[in-house]
Protein backbone atom coordinates (compact mmCIF):
# COMPACT_ATOMS: atom_id res chain seq x y z
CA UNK A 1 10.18 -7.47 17.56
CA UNK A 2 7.65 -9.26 19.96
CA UNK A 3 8.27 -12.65 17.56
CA UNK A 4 10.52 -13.30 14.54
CA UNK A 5 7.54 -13.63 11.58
CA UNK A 6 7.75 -10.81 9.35
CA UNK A 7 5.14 -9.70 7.04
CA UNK A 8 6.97 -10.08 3.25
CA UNK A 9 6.73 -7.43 1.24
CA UNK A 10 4.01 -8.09 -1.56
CA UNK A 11 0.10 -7.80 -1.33
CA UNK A 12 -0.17 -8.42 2.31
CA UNK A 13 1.21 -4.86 3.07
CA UNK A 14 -0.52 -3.08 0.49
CA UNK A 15 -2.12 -0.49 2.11
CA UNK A 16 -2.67 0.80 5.82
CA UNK A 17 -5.61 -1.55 6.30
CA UNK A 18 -4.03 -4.74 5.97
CA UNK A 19 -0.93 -3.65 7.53
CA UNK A 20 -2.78 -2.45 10.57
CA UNK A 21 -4.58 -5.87 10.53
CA UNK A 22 -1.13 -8.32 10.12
CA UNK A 23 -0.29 -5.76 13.98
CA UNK A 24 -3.11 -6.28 15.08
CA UNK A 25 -3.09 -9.95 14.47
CA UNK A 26 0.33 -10.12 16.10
CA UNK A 27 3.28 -9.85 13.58
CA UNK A 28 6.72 -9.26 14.12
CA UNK A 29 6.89 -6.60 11.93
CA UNK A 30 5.57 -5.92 8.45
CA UNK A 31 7.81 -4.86 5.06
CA UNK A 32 5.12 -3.08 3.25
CA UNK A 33 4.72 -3.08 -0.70
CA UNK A 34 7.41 -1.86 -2.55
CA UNK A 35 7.21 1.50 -3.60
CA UNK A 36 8.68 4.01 -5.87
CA UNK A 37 8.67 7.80 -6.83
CA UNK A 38 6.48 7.68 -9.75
CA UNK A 39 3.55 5.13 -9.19
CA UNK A 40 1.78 6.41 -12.73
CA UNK A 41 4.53 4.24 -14.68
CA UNK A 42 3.21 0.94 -12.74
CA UNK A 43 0.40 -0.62 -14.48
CA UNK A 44 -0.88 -4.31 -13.32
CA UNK A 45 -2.63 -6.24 -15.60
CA UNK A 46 -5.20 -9.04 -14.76
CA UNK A 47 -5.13 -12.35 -14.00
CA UNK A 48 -1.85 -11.87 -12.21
CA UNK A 49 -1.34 -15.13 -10.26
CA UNK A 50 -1.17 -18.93 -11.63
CA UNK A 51 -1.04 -22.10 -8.96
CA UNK A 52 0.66 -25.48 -9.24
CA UNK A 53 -1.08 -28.03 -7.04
CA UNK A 54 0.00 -31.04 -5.91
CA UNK A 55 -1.42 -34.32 -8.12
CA UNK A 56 -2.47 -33.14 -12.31
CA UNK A 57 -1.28 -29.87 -13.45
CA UNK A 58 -4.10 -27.71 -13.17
CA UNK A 59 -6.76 -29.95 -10.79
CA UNK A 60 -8.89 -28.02 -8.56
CA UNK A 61 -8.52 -30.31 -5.79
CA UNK A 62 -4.79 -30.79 -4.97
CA UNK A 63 -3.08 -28.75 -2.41
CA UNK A 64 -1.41 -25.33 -3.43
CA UNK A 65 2.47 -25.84 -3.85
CA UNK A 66 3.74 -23.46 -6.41
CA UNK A 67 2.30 -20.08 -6.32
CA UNK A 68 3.43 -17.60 -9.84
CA UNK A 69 3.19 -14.22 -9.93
CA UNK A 70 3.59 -11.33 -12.73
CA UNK A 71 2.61 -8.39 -10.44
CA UNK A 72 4.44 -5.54 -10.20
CA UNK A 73 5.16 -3.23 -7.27
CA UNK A 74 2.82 -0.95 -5.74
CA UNK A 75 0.68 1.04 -8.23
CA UNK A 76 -0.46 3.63 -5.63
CA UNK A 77 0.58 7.19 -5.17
CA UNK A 78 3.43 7.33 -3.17
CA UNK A 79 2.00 10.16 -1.40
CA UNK A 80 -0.71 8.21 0.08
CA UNK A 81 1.70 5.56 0.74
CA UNK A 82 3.78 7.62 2.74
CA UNK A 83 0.36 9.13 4.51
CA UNK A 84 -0.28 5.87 5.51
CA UNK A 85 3.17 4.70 6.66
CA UNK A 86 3.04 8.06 9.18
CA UNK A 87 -0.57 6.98 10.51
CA UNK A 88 0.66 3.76 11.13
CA UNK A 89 3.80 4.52 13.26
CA UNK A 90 1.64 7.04 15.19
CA UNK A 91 -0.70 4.23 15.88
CA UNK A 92 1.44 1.88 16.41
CA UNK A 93 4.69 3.10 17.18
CA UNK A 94 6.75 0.56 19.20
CA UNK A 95 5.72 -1.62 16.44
CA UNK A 96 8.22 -2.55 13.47
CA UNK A 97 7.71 -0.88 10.04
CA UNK A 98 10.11 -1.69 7.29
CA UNK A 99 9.42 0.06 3.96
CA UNK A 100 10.64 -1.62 0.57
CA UNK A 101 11.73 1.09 -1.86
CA UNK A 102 13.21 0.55 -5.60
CA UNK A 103 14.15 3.20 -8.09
CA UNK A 104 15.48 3.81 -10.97
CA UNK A 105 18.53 4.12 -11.64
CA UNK A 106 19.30 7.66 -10.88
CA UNK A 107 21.16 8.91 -7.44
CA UNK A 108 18.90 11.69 -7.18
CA UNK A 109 15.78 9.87 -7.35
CA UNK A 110 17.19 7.11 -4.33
CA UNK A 111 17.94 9.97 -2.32
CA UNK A 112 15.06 11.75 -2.59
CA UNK A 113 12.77 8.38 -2.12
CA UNK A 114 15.04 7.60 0.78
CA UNK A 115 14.31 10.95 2.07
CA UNK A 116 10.34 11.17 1.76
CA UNK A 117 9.78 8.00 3.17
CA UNK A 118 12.13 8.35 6.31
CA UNK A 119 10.13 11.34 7.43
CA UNK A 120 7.33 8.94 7.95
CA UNK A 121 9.11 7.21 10.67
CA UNK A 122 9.65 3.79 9.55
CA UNK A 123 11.99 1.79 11.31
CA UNK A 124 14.33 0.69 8.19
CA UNK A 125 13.90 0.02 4.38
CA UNK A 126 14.12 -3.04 2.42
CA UNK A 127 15.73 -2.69 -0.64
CA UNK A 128 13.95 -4.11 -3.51
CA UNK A 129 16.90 -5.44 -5.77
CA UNK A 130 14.90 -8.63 -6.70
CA UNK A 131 12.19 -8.33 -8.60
CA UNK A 132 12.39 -10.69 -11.43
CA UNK A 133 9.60 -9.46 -13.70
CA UNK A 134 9.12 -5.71 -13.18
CA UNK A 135 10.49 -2.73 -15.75
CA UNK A 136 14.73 -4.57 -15.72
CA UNK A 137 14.64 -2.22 -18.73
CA UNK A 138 15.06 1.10 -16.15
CA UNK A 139 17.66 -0.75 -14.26
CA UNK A 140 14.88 -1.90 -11.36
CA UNK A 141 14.76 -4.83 -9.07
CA UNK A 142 16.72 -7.86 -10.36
CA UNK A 143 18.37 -6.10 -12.76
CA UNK A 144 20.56 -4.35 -10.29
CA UNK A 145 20.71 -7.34 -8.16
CA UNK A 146 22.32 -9.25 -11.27
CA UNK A 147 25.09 -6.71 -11.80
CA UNK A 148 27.29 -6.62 -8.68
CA UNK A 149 29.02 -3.69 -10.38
CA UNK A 150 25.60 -1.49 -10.68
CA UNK A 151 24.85 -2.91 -6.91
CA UNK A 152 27.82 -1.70 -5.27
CA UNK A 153 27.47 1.60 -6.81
CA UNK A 154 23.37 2.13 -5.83
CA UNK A 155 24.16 0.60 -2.14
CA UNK A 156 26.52 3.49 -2.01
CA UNK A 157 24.03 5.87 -2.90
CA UNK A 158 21.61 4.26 -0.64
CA UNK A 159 23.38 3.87 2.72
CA UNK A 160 25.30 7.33 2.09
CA UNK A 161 21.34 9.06 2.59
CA UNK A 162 19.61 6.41 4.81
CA UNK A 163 19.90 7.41 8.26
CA UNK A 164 17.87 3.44 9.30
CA UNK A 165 18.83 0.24 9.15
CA UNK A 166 19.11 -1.15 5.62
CA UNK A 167 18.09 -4.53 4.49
CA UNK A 168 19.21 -5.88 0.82
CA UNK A 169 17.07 -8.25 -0.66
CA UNK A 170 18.51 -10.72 -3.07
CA UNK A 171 17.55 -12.77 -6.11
CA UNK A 172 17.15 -15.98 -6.62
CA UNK A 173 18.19 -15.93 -10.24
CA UNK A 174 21.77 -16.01 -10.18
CA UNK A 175 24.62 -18.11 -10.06
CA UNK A 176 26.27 -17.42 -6.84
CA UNK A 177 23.77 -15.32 -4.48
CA UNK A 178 26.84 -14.87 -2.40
CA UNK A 179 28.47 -12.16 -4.68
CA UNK A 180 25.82 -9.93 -5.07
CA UNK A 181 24.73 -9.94 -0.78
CA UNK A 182 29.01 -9.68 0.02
CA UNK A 183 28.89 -6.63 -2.40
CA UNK A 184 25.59 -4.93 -0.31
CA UNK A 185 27.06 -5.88 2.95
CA UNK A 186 31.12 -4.28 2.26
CA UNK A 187 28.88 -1.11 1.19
CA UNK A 188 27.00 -0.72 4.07
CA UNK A 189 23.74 -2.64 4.46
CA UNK A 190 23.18 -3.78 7.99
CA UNK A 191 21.23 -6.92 6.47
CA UNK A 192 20.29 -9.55 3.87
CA UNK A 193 17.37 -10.96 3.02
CA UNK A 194 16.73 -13.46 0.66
CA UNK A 195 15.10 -14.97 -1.22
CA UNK A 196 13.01 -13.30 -3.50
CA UNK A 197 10.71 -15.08 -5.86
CA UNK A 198 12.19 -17.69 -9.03
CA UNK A 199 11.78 -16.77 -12.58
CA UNK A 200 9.17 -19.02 -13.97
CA UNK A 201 6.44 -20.11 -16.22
CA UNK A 202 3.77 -21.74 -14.24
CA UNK A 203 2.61 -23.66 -17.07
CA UNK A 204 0.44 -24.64 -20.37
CA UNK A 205 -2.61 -24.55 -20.89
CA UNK A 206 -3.50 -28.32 -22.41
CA UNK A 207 -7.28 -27.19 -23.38
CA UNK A 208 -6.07 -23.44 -25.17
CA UNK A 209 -2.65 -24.35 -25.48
CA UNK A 210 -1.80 -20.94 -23.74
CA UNK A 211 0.59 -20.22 -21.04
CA UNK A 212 -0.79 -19.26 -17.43
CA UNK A 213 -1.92 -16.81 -16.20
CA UNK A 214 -3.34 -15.87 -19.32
CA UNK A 215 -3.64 -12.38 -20.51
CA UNK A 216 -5.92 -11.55 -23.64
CA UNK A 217 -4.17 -14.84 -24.45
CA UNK A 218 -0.44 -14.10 -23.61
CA UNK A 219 1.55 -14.21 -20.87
CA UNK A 220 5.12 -13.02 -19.15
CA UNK A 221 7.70 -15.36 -17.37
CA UNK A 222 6.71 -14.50 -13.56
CA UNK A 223 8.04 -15.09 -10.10
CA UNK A 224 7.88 -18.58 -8.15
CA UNK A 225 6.63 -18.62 -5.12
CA UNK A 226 4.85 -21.07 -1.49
CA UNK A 227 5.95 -24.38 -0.41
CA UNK A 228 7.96 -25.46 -3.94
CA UNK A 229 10.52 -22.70 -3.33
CA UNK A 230 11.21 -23.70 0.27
CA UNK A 231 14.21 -25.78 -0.33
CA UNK A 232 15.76 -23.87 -2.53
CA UNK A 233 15.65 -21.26 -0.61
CA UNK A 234 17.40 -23.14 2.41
CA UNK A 235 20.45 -23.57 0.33
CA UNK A 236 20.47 -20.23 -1.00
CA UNK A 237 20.47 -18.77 2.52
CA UNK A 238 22.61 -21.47 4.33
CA UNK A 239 25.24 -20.35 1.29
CA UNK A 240 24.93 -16.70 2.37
CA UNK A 241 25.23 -17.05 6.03
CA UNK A 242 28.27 -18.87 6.14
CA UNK A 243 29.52 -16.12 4.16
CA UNK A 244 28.39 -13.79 6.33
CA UNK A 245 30.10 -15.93 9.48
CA UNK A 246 33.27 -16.42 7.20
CA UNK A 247 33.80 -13.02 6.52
CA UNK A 248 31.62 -10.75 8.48
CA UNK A 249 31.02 -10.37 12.33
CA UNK A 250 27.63 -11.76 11.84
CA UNK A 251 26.72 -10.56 14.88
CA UNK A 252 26.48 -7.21 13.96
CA UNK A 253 24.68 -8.24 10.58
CA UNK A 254 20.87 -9.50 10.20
CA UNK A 255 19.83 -12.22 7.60
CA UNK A 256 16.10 -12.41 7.26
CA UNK A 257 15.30 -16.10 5.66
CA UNK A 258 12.10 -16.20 3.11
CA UNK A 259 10.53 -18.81 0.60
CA UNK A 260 7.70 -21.57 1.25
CA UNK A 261 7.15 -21.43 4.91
CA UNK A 262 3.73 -21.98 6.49
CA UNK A 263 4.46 -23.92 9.67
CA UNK A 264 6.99 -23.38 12.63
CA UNK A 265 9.05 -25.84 11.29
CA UNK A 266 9.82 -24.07 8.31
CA UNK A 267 11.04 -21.25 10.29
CA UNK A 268 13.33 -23.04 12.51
CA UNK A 269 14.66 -24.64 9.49
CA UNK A 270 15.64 -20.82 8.49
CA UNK A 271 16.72 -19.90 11.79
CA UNK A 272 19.10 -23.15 12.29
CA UNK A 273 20.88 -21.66 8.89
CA UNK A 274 21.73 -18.29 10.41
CA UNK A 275 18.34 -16.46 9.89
CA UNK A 276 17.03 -14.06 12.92
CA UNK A 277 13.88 -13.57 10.86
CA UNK A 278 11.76 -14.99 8.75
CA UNK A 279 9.21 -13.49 6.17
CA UNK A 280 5.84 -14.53 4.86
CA UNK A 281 4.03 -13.66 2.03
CA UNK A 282 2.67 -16.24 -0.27
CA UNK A 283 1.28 -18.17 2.96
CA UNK A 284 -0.35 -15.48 4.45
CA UNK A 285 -2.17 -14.81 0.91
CA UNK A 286 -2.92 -18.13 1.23
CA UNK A 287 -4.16 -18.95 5.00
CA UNK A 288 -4.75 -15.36 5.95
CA UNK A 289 -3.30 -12.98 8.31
CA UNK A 290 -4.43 -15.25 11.59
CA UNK A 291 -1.76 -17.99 10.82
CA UNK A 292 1.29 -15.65 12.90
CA UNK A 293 -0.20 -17.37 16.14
CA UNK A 294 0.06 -21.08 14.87
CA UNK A 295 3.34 -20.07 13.71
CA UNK A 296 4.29 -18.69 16.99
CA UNK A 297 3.21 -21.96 18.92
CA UNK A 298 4.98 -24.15 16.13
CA UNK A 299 8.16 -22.32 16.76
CA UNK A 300 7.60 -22.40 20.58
CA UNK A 301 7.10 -26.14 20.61
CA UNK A 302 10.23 -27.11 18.50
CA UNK A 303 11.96 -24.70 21.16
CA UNK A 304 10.14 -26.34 24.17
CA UNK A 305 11.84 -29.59 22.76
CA UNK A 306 15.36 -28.76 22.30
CA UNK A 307 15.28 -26.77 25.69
CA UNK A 308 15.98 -23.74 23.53
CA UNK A 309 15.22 -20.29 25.60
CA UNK A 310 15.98 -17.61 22.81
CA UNK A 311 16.12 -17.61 19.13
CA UNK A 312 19.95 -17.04 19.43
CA UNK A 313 20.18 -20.34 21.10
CA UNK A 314 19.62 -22.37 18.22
CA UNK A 315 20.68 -19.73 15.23
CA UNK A 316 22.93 -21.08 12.93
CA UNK A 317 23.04 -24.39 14.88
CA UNK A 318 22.89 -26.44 11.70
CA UNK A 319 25.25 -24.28 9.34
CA UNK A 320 28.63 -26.28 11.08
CA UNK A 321 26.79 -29.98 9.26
CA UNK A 322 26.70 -28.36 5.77
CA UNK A 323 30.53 -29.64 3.57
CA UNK A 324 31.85 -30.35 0.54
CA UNK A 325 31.08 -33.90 -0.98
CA UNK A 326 34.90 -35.09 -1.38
CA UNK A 327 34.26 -34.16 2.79
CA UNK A 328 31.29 -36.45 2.76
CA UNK A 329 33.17 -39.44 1.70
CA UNK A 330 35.95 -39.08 3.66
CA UNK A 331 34.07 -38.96 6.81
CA UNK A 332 32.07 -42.00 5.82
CA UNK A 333 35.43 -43.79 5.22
CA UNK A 334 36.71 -42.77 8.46
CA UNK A 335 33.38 -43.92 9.93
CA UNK A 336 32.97 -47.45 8.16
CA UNK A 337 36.88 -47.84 9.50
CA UNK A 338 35.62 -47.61 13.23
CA UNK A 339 32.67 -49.64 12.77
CA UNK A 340 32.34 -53.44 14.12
CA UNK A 341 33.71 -55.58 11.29
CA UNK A 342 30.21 -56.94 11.62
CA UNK A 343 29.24 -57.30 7.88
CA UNK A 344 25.45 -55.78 8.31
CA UNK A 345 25.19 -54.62 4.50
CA UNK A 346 26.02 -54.97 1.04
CA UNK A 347 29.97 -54.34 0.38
CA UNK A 348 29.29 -52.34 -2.82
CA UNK A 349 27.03 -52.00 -5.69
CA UNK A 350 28.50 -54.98 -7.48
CA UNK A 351 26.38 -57.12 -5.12
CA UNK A 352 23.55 -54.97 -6.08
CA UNK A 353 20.48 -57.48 -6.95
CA UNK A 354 17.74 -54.65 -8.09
CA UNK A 355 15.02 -55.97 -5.40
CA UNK A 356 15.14 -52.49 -3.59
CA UNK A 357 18.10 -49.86 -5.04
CA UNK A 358 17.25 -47.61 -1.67
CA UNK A 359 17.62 -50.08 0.57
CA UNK A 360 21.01 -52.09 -0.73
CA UNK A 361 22.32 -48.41 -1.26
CA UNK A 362 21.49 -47.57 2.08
CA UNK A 363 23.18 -50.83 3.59
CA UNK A 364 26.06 -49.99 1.88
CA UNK A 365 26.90 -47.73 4.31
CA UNK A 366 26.60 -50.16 6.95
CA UNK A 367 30.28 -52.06 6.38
């Protein structure tokens, strides 16, 4: 890849005209729309998307922080997906195209969506065991992703047909995200990436006293999404990549970071957990395709300031500062121990006198 931004999979790679675009605007490489063998049982409804902004739920004037969806994954023909994916490699062919693929829960129908769609020459797939609000009923998206069991056994299918690289993209909404992306990686995916989006409801209506986005008057829990989601994500993928260093060669393994970013920053922030990539999809349905070269000169700066030549040079820089809290406190022991006997601070919260909790917390730490 010429840079690490990735296009998420979602509405910016819905068809060949906006993936051709997020190319020729400069991309690392773009995960189209998730598809599946039988497009016909997909059916979006309309409004799909809800917004939380910062300042009073629901002003028009506060910045967008929380973005919901309740769209499903591509409703197109899969033939004319697959017509499209060919056109693009032929156009663009040292250019990286990752397909997203979920199916139901049938060995058959993996291998023979695996199959199809590798004949277009896409680079690798993205497996779509994620979704949080799309048909869990047929065993799709998240509902594999929750069920380590079910996982282990479709990864088998999966990476016993794929002939490409295999990413496995993991939900948000479970306890430990670790289980589910050890189980992909022990049977066979060459990658993680995480997150997808957070089961949510956006919010209530306090005119109708209906939930958003409103439907004929009803609505569906959806998927969280933009700037909100950012830290959450952080912790989610810090937790996987020191798995991954604990107990994989991680250097033979990919971890693709996602969730809230928009600036540079927020990419090094992924990349200084372990990531090699990082995806965007809320932001660029936000600030538009363009934004890759802001993010590009973002990410060069903070390079330009550590000295940093190479993404490897600072990946997983930061993971080695993450420990336990019973850790924390004896390393600030250990510290106070070596400082100057120099009383600069409070000695505890006894001497507490409420003008300021921050700041006679924080000079606590100063004994």
């Amino acid at each position: 890849m010429p840079n690490p931004f990735v296009i998420g999979s979602g509405p910016p790679g819905t068809n060949y005209t906006v993936m051709k675009r997020a190319f020729d605007e400069g991309w690392g490489a773009v995960i189209a729309k998730t598809v599946s063998l039988d497009a016909a049982k997909v059916i979006n409804v309309t409004p799909r998307y809800a917004k939380l902004r910062a300042g009073a739920n629901g002003s028009v004037k506060g910045q967008i922080i929380g973005w919901e969806n309740i769209e499903l994954i591509s409703d197109r023909p899969l033939e004319i997906m697959l017509q499209e994916f060919k056109q693009l490699k032929e156009e663009y062919p040292d250019r990286i195209l990752i397909a997203s693929i979920m199916e139901e829960y049938s060995k058959s129908g993996w291998e023979e969506l695996i199959d199809r769609v590798e004949q277009t020459g896409i680079d690798a797939f993205e497996i779509n065991f994620s979704c949080p609000h799309g048909m869990p009923e047929r065993k799709m998206g998240a509902a594999v992703g929750q069920d380590c069991v079910l996982l282990e056994e479709v990864c088998g299918w999966i990476n016993a047909k794929a002939t490409v690289p295999v990413w496995a993209k993991m939900t948000p909404n479970i306890t430990d995200i670790t289980e589910p992306a050890r189980v992909a990686l022990r049977s066979g995916c060459e990658g993680i990436a995480a997150i997808n989006t957070i089961m949510s409801v956006m919010g209530i209506n306090l005119k109708t006293l209906r939930p958003e986005p409103c439907v004929e008057g009803y609505s569906t829990p959806g998927g969280y999404s933009s700037k909100a989601v950012h830290p959450i994500a952080l912790g989610k993928v810090m937790n996987i990549a020191k798995m991954m260093k604990a107990e994989f060669n991680d250097d033979h393994y990919s971890l693709s970071g996602i969730g809230g970013v928009e600036t540079g920053g927020d990419a090094a922030e992924f990349i200084l957990l372990g990531a090699s990539t990082v995806q965007v999809c809320t932001g660029v349905m936000m600030h538009g395709y363009p934004m890759v070269k802001r993010l590009c000169e973002e990410l060069k700066e903070f390079m330009r300031t550590h000295d940093f030549s190479s993404i490897e040079d600072f990946r997983g820089a930061s993971l080695e500062y993450f420990t336990s809290h019973t850790d924390l406190v004896r390393r600030q022991q250990e510290a106070i121990r070596q400082r100057k006997a120099v009383r600069k601070g409070l000695k505890s919260d006894k001497e507490w006198t409420g003008d300021g909790f921050v700041e006679e917390t924080e000079s606590m730490v100063s004994n």
